[in-house]
Protein backbone atom coordinates (compact mmCIF):
# COMPACT_ATOMS: atom_id res chain seq x y z
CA UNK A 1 -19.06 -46.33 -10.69
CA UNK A 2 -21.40 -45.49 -13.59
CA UNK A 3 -19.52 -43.49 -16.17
CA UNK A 4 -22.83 -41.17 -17.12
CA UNK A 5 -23.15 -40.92 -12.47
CA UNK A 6 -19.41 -39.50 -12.76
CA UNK A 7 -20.03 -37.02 -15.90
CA UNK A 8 -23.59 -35.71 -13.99
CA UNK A 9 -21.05 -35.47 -10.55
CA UNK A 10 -18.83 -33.31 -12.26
CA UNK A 11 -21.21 -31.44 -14.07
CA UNK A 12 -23.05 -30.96 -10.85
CA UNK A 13 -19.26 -29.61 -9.38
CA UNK A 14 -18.89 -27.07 -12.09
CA UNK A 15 -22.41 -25.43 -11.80
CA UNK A 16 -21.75 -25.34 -8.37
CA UNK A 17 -18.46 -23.87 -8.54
CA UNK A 18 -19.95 -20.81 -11.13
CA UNK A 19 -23.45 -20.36 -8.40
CA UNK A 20 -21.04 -19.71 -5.55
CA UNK A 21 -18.38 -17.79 -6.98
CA UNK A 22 -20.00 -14.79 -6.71
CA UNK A 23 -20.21 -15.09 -2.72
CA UNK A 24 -16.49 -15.44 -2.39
CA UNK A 25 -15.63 -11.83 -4.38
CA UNK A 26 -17.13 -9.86 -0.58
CA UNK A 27 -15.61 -12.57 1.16
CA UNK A 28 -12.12 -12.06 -0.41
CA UNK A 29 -12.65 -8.10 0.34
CA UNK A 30 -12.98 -8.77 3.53
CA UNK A 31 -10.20 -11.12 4.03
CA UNK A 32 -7.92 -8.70 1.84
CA UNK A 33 -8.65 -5.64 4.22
CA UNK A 34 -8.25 -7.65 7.30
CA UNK A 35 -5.40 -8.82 6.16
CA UNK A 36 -3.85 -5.27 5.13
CA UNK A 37 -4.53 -3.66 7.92
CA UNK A 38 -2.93 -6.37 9.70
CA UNK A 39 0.19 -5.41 7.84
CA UNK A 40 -0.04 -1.80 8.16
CA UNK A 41 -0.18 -2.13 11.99
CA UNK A 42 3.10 -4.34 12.10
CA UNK A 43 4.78 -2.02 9.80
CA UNK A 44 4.02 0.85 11.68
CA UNK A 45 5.12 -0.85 14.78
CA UNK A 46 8.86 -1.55 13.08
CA UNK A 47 8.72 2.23 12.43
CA UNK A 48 8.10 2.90 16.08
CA UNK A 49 10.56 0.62 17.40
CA UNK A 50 12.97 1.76 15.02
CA UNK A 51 12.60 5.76 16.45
């Protein structure tokens, strides 16, 4: 492979990486309340059983 094709590749990776990055910060909201209410409800269960 070219070396000056593999330099323009990665440089083409990192751009990408810093144009999408802001897309994932709602994304990983999302997933992070999902996921804590997720945990919330299985804690509260334990409590239940536990009574």
């Amino acid at each position: 492979m070219n070396p000056v094709f593999a330099i323009l590749v990665v440089l083409a990776v990192i751009l990408l990486w810093f144009l999408l990055s802001p897309a994932f910060i709602p994304l990983g909201k999302i997933i992070y309340r999902v996921w804590r209410d997720a945990v919330d409800e299985i804690k509260k269960d334990e409590k239940e059983k536990e009574e």
